[in-house]
Protein backbone atom coordinates (compact mmCIF):
# COMPACT_ATOMS: atom_id res chain seq x y z
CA UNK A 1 0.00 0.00 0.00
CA UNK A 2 1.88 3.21 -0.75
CA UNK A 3 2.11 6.03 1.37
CA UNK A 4 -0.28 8.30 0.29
CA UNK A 5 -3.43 5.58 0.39
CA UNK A 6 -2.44 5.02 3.84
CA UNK A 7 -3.09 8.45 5.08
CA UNK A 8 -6.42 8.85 3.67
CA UNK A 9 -7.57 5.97 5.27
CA UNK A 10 -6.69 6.65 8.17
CA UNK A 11 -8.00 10.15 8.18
CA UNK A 12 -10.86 9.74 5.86
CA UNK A 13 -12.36 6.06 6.06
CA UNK A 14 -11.46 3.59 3.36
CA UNK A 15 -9.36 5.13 0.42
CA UNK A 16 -10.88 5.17 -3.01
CA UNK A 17 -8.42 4.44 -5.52
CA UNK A 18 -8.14 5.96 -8.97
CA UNK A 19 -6.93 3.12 -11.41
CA UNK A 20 -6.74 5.48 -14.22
CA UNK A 21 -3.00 5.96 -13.97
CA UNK A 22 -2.26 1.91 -13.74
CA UNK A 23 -4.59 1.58 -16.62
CA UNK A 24 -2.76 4.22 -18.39
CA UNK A 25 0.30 2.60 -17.63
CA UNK A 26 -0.86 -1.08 -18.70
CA UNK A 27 -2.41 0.43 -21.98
CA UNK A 28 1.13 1.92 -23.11
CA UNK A 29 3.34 -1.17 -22.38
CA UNK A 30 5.12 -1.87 -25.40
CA UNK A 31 3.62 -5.06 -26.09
CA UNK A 32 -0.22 -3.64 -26.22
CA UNK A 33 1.21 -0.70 -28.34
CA UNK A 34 2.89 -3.23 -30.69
CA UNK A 35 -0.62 -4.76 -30.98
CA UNK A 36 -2.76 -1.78 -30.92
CA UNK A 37 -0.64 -0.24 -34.16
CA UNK A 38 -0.91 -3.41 -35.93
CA UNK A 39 -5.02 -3.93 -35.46
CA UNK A 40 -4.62 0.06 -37.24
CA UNK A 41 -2.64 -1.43 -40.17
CA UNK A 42 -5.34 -4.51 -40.04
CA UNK A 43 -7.70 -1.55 -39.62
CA UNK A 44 -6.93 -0.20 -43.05
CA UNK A 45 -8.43 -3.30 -45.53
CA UNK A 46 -5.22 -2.76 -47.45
CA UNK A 47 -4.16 -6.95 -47.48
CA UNK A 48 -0.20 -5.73 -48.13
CA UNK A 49 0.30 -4.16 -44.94
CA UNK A 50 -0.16 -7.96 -43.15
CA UNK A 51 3.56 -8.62 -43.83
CA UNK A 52 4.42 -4.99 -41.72
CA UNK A 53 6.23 -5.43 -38.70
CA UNK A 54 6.27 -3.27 -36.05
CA UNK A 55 9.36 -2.64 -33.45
CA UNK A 56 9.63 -0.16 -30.87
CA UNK A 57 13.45 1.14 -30.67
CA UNK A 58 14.69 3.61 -28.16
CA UNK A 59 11.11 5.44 -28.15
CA UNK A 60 10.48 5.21 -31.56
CA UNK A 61 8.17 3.09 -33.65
CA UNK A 62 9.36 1.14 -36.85
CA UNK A 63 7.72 0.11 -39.42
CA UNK A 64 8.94 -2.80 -41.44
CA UNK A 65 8.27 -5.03 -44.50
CA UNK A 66 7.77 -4.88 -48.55
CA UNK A 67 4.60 -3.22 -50.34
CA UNK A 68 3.84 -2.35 -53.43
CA UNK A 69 2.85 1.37 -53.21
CA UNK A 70 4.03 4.70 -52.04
CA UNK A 71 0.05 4.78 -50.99
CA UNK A 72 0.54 1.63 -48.40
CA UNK A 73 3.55 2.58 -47.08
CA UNK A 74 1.56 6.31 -46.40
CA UNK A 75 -1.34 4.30 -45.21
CA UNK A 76 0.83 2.06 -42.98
CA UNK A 77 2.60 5.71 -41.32
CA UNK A 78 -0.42 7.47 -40.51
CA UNK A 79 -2.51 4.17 -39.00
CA UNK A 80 0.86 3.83 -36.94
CA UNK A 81 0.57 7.87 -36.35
CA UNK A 82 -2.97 8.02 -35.39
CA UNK A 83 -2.58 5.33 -32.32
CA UNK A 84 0.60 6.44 -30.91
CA UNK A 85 1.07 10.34 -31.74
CA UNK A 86 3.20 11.65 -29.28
CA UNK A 87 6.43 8.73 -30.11
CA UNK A 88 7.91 8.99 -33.48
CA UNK A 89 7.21 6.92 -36.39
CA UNK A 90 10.41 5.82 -38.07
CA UNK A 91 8.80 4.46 -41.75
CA UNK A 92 11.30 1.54 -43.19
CA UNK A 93 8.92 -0.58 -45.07
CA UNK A 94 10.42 -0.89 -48.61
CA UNK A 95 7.76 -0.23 -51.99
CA UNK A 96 8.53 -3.02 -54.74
CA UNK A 97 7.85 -2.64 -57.77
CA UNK A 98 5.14 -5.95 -58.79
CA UNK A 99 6.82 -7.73 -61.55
């Protein structure tokens, strides 16, 4: 029990206590942000973006993998962007040419 839950209960009654910051802290682990930005890519309907992997580096995202358009790579950057804003989205996925 930390310190601060202690001495409202024993000056107030029974603490309440506010899970929003564990939540907060559970919803940003690195694992659930790995998955949340690659539901967005599933998100998308754009089948090419399956093969993208996604890494988190030093505080960065990276994107990873083949496609065949500058338009899914975009598409794959800003579905990364809009889950994660504030960490910054280092775009590596490579656009091949279809044969």
């Amino acid at each position: 029990m930390n310190t601060e839950v202690a001495v409202t209960e024993a000056t107030h009654g029974p603490a309440e206590v506010d899970l929003t910051a564990v939540a907060t802290t559970v919803e940003n682990s690195p694992a659930d942000l790995d998955a949340r930005i690659l539901r967005a890519l599933r998100e998308t309907h754009l089948p090419e973006l399956a093969g993208v992997t996604v890494e988190l580096r030093f505080g960065r995202v990276q994107l990873r993998g083949t496609v065949s358009s500058y338009y899914a790579k975009q598409s794959a950057q800003s579905a990364a962007r809009r889950v994660e804003s504030a960490l910054m989205v280092v775009n590596l996925i490579q656009v091949v040419s279809p044969r």
